[in-house]
C-alpha atoms as a PDB file:
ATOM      1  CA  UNK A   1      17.254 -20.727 -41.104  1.00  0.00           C
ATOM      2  CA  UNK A   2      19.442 -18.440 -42.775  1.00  0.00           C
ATOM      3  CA  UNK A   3      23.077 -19.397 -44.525  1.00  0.00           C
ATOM      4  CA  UNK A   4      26.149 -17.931 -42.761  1.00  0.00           C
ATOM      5  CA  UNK A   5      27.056 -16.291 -45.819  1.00  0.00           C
ATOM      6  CA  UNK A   6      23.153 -14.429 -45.113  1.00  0.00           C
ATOM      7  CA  UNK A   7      23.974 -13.737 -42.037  1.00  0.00           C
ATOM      8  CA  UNK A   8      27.424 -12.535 -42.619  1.00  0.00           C
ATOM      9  CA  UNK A   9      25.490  -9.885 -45.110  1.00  0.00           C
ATOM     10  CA  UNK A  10      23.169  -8.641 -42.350  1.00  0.00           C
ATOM     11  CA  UNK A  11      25.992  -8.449 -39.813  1.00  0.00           C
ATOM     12  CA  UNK A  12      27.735  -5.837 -41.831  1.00  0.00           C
ATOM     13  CA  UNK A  13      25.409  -3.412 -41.746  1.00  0.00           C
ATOM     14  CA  UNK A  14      24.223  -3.677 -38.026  1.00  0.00           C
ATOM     15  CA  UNK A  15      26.080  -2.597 -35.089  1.00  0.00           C
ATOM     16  CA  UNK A  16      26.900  -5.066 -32.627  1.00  0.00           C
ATOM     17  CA  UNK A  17      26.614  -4.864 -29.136  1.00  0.00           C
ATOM     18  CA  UNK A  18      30.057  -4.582 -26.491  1.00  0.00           C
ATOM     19  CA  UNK A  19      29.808  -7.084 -23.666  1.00  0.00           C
ATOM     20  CA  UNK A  20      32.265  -7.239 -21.136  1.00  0.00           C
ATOM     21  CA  UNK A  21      34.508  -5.875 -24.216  1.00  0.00           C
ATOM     22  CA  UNK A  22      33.712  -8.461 -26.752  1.00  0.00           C
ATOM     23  CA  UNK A  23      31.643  -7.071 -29.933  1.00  0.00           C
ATOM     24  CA  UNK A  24      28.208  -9.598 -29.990  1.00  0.00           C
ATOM     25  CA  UNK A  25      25.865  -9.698 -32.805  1.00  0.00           C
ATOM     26  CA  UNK A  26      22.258 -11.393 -32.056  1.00  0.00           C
ATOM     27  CA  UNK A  27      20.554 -13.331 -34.027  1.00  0.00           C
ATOM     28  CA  UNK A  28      16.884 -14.651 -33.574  1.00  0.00           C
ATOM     29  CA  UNK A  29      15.905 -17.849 -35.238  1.00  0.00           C
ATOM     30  CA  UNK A  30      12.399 -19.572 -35.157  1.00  0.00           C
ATOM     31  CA  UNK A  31      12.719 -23.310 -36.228  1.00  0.00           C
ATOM     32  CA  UNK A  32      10.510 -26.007 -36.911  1.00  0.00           C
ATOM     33  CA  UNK A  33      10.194 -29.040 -35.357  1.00  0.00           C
ATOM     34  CA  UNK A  34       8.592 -31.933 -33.913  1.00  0.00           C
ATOM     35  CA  UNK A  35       6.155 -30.351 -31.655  1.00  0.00           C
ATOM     36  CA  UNK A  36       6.224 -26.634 -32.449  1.00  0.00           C
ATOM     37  CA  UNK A  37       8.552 -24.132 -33.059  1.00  0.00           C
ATOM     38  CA  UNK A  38      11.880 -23.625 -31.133  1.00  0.00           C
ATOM     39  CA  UNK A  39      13.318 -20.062 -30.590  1.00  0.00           C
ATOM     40  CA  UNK A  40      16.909 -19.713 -30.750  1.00  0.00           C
ATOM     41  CA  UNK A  41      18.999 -17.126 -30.183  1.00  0.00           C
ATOM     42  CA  UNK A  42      22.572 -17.330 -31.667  1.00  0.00           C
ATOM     43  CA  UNK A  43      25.522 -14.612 -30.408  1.00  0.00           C
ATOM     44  CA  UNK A  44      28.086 -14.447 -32.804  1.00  0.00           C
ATOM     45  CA  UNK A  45      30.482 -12.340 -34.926  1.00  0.00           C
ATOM     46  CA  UNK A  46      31.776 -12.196 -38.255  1.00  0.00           C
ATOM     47  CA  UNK A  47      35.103 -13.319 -36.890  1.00  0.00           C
ATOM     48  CA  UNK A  48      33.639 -16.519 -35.749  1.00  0.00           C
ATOM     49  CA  UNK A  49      31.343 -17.102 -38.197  1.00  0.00           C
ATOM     50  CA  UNK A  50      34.353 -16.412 -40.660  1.00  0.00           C
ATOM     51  CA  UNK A  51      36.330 -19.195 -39.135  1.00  0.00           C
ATOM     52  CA  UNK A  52      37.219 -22.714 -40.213  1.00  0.00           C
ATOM     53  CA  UNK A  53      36.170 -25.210 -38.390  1.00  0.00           C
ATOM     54  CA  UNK A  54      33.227 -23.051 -36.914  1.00  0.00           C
ATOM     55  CA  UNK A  55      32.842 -23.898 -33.777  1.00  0.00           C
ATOM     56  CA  UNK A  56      29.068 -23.504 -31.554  1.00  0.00           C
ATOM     57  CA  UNK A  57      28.128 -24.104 -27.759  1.00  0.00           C
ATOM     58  CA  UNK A  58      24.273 -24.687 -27.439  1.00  0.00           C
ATOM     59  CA  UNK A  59      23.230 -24.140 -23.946  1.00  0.00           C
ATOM     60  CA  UNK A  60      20.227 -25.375 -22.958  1.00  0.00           C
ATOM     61  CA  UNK A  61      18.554 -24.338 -19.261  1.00  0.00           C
ATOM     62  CA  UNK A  62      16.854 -26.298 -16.687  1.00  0.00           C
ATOM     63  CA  UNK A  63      13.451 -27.123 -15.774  1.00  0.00           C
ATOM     64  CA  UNK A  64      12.355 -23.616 -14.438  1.00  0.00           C
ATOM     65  CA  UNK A  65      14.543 -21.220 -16.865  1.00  0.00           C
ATOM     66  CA  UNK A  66      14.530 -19.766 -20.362  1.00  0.00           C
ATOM     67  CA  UNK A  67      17.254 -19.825 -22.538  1.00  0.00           C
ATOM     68  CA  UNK A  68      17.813 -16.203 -21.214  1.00  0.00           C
ATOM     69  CA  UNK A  69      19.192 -16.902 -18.272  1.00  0.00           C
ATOM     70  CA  UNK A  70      21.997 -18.046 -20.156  1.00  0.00           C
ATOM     71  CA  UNK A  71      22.715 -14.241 -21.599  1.00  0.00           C
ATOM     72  CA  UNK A  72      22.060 -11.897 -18.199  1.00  0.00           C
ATOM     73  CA  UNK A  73      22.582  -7.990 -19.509  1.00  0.00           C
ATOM     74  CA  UNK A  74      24.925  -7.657 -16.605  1.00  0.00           C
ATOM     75  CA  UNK A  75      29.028  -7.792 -16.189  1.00  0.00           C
ATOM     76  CA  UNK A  76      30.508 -10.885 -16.545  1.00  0.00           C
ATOM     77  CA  UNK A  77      27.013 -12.979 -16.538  1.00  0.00           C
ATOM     78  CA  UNK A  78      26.705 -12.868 -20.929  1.00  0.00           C
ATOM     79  CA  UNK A  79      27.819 -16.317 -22.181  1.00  0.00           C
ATOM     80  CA  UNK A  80      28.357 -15.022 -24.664  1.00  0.00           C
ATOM     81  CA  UNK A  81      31.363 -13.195 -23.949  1.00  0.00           C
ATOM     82  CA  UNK A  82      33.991 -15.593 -22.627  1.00  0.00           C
ATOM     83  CA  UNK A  83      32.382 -18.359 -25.795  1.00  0.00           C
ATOM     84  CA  UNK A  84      33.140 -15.695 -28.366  1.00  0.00           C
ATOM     85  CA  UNK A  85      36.165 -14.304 -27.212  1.00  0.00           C
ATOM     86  CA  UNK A  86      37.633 -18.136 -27.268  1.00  0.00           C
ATOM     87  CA  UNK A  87      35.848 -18.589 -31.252  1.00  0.00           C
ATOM     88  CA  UNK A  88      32.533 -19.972 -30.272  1.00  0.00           C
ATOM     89  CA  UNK A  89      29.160 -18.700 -31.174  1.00  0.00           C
ATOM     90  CA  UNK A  90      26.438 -19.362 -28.102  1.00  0.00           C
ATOM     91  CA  UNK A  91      23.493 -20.527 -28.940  1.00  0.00           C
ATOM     92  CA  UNK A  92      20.440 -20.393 -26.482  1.00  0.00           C
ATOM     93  CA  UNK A  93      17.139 -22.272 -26.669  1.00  0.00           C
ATOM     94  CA  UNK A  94      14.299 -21.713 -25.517  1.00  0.00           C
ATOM     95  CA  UNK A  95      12.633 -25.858 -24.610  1.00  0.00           C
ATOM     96  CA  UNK A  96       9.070 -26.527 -25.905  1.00  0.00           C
ATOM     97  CA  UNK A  97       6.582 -24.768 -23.857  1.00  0.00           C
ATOM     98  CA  UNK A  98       9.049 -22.293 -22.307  1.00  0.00           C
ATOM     99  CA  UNK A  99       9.925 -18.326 -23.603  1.00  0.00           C
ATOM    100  CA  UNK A 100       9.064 -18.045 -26.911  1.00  0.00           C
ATOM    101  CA  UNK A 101       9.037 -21.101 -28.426  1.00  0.00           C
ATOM    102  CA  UNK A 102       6.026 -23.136 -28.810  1.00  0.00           C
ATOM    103  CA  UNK A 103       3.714 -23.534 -26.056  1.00  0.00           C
ATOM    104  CA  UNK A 104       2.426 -27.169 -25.061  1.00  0.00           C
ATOM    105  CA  UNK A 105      -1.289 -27.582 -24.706  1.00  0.00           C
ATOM    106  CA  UNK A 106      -0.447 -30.005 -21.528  1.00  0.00           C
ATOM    107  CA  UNK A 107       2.604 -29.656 -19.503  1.00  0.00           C
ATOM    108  CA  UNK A 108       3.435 -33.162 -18.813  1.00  0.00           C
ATOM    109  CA  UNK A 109       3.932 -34.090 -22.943  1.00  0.00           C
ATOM    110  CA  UNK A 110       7.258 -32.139 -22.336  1.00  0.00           C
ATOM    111  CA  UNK A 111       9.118 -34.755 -21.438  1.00  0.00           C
ATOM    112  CA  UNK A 112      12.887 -34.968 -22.319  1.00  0.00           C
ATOM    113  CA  UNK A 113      12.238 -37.662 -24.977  1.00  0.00           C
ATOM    114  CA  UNK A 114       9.710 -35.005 -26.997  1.00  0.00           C
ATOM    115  CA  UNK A 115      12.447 -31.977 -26.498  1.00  0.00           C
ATOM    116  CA  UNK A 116      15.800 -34.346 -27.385  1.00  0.00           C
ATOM    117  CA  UNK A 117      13.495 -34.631 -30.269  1.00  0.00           C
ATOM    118  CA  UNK A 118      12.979 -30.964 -31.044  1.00  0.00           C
ATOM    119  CA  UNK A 119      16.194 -29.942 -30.108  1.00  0.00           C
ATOM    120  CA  UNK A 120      18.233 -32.884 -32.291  1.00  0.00           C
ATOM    121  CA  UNK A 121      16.070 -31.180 -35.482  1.00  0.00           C
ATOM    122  CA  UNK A 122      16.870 -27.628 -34.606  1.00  0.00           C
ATOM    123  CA  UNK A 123      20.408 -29.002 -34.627  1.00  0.00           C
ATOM    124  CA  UNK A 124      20.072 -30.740 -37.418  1.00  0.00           C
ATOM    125  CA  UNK A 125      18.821 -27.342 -39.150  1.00  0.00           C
ATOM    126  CA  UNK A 126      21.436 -24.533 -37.939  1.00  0.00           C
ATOM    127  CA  UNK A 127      24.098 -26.964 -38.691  1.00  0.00           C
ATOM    128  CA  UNK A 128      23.133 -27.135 -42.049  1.00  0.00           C
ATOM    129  CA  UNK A 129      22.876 -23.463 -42.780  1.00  0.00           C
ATOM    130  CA  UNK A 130      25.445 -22.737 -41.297  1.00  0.00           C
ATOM    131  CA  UNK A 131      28.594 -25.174 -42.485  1.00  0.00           C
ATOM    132  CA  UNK A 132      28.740 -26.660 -38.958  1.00  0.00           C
ATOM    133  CA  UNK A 133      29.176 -30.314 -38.893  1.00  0.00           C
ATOM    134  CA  UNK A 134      29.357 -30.980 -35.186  1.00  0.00           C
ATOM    135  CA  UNK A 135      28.321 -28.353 -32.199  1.00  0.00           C
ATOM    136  CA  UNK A 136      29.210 -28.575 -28.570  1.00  0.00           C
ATOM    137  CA  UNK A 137      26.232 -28.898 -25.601  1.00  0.00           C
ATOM    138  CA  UNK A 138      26.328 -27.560 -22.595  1.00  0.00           C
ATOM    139  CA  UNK A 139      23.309 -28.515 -20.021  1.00  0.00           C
ATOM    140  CA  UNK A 140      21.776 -27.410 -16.637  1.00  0.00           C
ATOM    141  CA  UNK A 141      20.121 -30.003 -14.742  1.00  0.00           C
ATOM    142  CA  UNK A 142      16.993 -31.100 -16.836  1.00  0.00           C
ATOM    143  CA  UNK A 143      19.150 -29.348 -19.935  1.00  0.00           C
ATOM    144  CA  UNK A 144      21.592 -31.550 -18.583  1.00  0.00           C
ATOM    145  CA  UNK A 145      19.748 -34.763 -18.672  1.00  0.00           C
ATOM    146  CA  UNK A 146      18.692 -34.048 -22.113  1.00  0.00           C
ATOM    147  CA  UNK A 147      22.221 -33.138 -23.687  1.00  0.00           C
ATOM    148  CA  UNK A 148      22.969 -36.880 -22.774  1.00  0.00           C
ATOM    149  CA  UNK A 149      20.650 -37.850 -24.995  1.00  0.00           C
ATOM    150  CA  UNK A 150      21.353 -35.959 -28.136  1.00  0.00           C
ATOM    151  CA  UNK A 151      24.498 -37.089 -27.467  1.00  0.00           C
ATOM    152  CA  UNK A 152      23.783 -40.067 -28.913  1.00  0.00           C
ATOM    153  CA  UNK A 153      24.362 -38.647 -32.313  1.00  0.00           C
ATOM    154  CA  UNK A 154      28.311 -38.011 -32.558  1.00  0.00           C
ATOM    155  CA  UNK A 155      27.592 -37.318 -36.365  1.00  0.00           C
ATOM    156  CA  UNK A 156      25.710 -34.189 -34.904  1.00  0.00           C
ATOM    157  CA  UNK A 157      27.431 -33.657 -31.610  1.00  0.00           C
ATOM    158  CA  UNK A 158      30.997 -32.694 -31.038  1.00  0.00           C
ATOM    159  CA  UNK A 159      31.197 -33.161 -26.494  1.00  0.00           C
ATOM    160  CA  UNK A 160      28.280 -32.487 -24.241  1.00  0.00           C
ATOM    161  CA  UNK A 161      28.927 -30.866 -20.434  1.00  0.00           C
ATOM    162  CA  UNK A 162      26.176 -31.893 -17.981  1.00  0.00           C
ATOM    163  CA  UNK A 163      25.706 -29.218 -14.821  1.00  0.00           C
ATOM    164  CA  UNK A 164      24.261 -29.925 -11.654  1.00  0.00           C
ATOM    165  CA  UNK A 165      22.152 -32.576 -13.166  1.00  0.00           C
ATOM    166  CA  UNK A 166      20.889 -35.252 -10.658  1.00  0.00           C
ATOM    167  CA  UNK A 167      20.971 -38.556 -11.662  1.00  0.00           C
ATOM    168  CA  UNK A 168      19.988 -42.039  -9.357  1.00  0.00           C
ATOM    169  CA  UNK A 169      20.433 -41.000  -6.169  1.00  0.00           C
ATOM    170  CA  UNK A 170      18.833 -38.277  -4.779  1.00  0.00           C
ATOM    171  CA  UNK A 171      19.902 -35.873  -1.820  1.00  0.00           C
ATOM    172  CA  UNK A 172      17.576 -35.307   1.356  1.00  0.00           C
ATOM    173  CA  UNK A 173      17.171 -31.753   0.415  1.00  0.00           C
ATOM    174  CA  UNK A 174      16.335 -33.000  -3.555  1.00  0.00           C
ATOM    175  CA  UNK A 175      13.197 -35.400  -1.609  1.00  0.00           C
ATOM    176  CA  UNK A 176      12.335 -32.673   0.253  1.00  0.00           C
ATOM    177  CA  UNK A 177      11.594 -30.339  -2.192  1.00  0.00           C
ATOM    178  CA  UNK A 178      10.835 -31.893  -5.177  1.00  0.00           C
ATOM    179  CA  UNK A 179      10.173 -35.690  -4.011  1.00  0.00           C
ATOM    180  CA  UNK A 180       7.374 -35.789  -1.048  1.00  0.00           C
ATOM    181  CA  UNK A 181       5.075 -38.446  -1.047  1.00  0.00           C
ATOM    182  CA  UNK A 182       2.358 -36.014  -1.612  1.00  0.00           C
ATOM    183  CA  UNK A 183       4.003 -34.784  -4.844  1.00  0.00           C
ATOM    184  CA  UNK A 184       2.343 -37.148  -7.375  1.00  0.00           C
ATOM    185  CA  UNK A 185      -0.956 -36.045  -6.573  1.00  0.00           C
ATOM    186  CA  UNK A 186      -0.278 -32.342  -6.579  1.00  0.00           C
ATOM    187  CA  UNK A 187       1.179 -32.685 -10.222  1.00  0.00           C
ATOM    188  CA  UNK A 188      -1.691 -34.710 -10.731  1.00  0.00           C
ATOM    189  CA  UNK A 189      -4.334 -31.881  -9.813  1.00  0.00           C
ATOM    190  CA  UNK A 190      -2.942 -29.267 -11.699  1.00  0.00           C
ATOM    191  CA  UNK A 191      -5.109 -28.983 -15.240  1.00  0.00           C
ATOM    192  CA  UNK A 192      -3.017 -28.313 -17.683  1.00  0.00           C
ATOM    193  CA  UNK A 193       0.430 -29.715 -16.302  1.00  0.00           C
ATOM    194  CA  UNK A 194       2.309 -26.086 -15.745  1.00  0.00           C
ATOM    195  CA  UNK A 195       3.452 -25.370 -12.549  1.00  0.00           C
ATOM    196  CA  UNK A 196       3.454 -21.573 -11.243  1.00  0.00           C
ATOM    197  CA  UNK A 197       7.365 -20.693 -10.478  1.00  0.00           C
ATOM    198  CA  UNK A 198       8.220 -18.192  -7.922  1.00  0.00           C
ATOM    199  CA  UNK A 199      10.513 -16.884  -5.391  1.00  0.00           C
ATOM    200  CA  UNK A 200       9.662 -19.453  -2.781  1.00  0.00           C
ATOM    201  CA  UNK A 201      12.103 -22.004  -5.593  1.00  0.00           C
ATOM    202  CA  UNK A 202      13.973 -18.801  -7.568  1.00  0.00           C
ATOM    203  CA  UNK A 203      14.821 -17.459  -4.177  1.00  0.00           C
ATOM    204  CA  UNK A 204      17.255 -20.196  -3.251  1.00  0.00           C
ATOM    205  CA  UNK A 205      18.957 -20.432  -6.208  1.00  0.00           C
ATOM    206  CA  UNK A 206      19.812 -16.437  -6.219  1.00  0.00           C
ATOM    207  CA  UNK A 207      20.848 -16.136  -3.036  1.00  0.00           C
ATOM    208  CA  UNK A 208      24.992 -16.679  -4.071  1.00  0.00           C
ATOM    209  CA  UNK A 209      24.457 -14.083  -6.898  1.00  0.00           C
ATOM    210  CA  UNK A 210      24.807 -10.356  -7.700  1.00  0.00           C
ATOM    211  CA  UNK A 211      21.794  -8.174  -6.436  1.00  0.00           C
ATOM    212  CA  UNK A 212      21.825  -7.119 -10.083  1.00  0.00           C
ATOM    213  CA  UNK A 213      21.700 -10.718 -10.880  1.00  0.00           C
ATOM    214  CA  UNK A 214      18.936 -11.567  -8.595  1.00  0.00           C
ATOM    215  CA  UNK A 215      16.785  -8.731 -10.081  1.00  0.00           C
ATOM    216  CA  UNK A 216      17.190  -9.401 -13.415  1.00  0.00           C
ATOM    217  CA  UNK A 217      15.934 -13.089 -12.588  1.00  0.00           C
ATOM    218  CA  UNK A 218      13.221 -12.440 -10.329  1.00  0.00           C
ATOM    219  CA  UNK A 219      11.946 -10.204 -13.718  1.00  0.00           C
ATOM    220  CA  UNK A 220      12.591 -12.226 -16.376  1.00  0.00           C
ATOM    221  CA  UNK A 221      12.369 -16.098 -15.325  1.00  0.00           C
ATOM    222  CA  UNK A 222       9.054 -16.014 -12.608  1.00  0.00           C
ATOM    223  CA  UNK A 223       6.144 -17.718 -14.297  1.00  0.00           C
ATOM    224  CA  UNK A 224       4.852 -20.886 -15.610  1.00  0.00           C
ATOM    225  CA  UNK A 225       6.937 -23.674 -16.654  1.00  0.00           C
ATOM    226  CA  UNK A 226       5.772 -27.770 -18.053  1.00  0.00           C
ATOM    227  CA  UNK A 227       5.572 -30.512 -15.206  1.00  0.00           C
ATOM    228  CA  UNK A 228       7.338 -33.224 -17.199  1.00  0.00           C
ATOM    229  CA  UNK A 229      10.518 -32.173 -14.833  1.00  0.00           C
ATOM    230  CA  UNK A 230       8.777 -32.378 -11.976  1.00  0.00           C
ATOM    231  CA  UNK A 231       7.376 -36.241 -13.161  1.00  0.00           C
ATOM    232  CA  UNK A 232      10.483 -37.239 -14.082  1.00  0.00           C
ATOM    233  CA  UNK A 233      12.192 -36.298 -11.191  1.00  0.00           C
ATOM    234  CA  UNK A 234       9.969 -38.889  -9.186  1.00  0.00           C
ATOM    235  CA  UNK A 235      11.194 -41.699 -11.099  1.00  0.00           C
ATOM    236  CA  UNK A 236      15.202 -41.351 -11.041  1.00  0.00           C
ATOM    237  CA  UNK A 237      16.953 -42.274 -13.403  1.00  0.00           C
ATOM    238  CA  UNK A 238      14.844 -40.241 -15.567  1.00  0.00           C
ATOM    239  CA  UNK A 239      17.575 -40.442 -18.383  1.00  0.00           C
ATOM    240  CA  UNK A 240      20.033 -42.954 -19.997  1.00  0.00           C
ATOM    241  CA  UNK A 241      23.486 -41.379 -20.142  1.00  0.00           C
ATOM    242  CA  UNK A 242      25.092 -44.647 -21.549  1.00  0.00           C
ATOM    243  CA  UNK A 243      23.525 -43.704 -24.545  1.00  0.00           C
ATOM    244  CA  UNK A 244      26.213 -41.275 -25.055  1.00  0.00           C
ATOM    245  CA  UNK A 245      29.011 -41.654 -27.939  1.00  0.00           C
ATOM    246  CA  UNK A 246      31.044 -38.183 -27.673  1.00  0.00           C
ATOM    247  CA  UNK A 247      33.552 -36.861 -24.630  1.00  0.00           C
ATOM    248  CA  UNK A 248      31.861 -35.694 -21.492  1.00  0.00           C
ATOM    249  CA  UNK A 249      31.773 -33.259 -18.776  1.00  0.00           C
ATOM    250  CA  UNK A 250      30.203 -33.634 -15.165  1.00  0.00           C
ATOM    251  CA  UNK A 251      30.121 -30.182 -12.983  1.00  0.00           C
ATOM    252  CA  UNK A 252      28.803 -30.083  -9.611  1.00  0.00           C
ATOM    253  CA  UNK A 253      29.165 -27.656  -6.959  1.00  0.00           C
ATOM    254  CA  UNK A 254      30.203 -28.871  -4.038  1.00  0.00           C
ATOM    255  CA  UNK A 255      27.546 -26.920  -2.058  1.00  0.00           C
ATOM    256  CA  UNK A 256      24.888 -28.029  -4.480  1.00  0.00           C
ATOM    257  CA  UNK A 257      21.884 -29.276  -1.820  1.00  0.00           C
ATOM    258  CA  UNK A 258      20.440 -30.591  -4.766  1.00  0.00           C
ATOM    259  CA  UNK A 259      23.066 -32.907  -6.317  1.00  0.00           C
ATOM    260  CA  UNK A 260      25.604 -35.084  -4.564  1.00  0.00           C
ATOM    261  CA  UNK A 261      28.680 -35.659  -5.248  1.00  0.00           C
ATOM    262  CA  UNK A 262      28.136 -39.086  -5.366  1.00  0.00           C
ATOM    263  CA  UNK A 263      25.581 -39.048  -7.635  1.00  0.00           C
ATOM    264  CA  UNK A 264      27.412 -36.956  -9.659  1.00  0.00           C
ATOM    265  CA  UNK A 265      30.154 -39.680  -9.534  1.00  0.00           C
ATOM    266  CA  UNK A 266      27.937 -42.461 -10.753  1.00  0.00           C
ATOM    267  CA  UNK A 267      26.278 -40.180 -13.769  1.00  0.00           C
ATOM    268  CA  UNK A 268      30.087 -39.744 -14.909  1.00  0.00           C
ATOM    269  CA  UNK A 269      30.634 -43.483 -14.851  1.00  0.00           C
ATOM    270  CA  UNK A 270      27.507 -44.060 -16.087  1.00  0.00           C
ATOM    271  CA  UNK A 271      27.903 -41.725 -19.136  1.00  0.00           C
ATOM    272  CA  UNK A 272      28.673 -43.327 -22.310  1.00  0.00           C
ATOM    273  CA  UNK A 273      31.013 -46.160 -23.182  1.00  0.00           C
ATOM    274  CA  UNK A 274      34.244 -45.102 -20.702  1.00  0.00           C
ATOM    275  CA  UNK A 275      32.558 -42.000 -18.650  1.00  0.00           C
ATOM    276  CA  UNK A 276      33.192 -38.988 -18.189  1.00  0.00           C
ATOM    277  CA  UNK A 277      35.194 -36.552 -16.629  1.00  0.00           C
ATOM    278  CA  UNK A 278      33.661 -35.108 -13.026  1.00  0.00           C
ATOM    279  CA  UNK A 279      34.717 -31.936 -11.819  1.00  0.00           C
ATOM    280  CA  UNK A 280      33.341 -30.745  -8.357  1.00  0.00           C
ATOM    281  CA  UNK A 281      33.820 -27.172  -7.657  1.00  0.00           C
ATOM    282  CA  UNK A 282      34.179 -25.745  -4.520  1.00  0.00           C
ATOM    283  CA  UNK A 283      32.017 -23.221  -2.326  1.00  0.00           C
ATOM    284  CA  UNK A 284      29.891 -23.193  -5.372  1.00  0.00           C
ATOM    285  CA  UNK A 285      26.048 -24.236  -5.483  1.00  0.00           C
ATOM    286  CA  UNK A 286      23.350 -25.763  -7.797  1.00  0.00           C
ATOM    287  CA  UNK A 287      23.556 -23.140 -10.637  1.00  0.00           C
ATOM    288  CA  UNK A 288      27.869 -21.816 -10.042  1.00  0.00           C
ATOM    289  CA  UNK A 289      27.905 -20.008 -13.711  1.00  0.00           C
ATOM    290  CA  UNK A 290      25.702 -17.002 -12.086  1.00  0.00           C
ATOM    291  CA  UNK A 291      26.908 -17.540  -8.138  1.00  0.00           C
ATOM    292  CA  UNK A 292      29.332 -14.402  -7.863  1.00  0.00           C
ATOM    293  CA  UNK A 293      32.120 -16.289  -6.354  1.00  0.00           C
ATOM    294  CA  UNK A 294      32.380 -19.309  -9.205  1.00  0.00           C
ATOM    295  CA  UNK A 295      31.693 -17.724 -12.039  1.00  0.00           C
ATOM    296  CA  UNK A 296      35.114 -17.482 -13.324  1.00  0.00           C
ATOM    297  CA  UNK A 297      35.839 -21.181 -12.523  1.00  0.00           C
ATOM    298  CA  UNK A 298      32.920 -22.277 -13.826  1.00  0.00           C
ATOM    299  CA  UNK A 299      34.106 -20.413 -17.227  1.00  0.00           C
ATOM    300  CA  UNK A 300      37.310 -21.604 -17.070  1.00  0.00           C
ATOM    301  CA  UNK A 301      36.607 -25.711 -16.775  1.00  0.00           C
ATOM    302  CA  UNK A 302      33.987 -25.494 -19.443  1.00  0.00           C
ATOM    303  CA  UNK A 303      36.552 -23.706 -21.555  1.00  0.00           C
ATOM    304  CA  UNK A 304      39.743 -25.901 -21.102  1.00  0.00           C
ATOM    305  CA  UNK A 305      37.075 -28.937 -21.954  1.00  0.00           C
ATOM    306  CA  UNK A 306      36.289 -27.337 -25.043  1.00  0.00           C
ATOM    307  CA  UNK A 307      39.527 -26.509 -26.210  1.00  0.00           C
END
């Protein structure tokens, strides 16, 4: 991965890009790892990057997503805009076998022990070149679940925020979809563990957003995606967040179907040594940073956490 003082080089002789009036520079990264090769895409500027302590939010996306859905070309739907304009570079990820980082021969070795891995060395890499001791996480659902493992590490890891992330308990609408008795079997049957994705699960989950929004999606994020979700989400808990040594963030919406906010109470005391902070926000649903009506609040707990 390139230094910051490499980057900083390149970034003054390309244009950036205006998003929602902040001035983004993007920067692709391919890193290896146990597993493969992550791709990473870092937003930044040579304000930030220019800063001392430099400060980073890696988002990483849930089961069905890319890292992409993270950075929608649409008003007020770029993370990358609110992150920046408060110092922060975002930094999206692509998980093992999703986008364009390494695919997985079998679907179901994705599991969120084998991508904590991956991640924690892609970390380990970008903080490095870049002078960054400690960067923030930020997790949807199965991104969620495997924030709270890396961490683990507060030599690496500065606070993690866990979204919509189910934990022990699930919700009737959560063993509905995802739970059936019949469920094992079908993720059984399928070859070579990937599941086809499409609008019979995206359509859902777009409903509360921008028709722009819900195009962009149903272009970019249909497809194929590992089963080691869908496994894991059989066996709850799936993850360990008492494993956790940095401050935490639990945000649920309080229309979520998926999550309750009970659940959502236990992960929080479950999370590290002392918990974590839960925040429930209202008339928002299972993904609120794209939902048109919680967007802003969404933006606005993560950043008053991070400050």
């Amino acid at each position: 991965m390139r230094t910051t003082d490499e980057i900083l080089r390149i970034l003054q002789s390309t244009p950036a890009t205006a998003i929602d009036g902040v001035s983004v520079h993007r920067i692709e990264h391919d890193v290896e790892v146990p597993g493969g090769r992550l791709h990473i895409v870092e937003h930044t500027s040579p304000e930030v990057l220019s800063q001392e302590p430099r400060r980073a939010l890696w988002l990483l996306p849930g089961p069905i997503a890319t890292g992409s859905l993270y950075t929608i070309p649409h008003p007020g739907y770029h993370a990358a805009a609110p992150l920046l304009a408060a110092g922060i570079s975002c930094v999206t990820v692509d998980l093992l076998g999703t986008g364009a980082s390494s695919p997985v021969t079998d679907g179901r070795a994705a599991t969120v022990a084998a991508q904590t891995q991956a991640i924690a060395a892609a970390i380990t890499a970008y903080s490095r070149a870049r002078g960054t001791p400690k960067v923030d996480l930020l997790g949807e659902s199965w991104g969620g679940a495997i924030a709270s493992q890396l961490a683990a590490d507060a030599d690496r890891i500065r606070s993690c925020i866990i979204v919509s992330a189910a934990f022990r308990t699930p919700t009737p609408a959560l063993d509905v979809a995802a739970r059936a008795p019949h469920m094992r079997g079908v993720l059984d049957s399928i070859p070579d563990g990937h599941l086809p994705i499409g609008l019979e699960i995206w359509g859902p989950l777009l409903a509360p957003c921008p028709p722009a929004v819900r195009e962009w999606a149903t272009a970019n994020q249909l497809g194929r995606c590992p089963s080691a979700p869908m496994y894991a989400v059989l066996d709850l808990p799936y993850f360990d967040p008492s494993v956790a040594r940095v401050p935490g963030l639990i945000i649920r919406g309080d229309e979520d179907p998926m999550v309750s906010a009970e659940d959502s109470e236990e992960l929080g005391a479950s999370y590290g040594t002392s918990g974590a902070r839960v925040v429930h926000l209202a008339k928002a649903g299972h993904i609120p940073r794209i939902e048109e009506a919680r967007r802003l609040a969404f933006w606005s707990t993560v950043l008053e956490f991070l400050r």
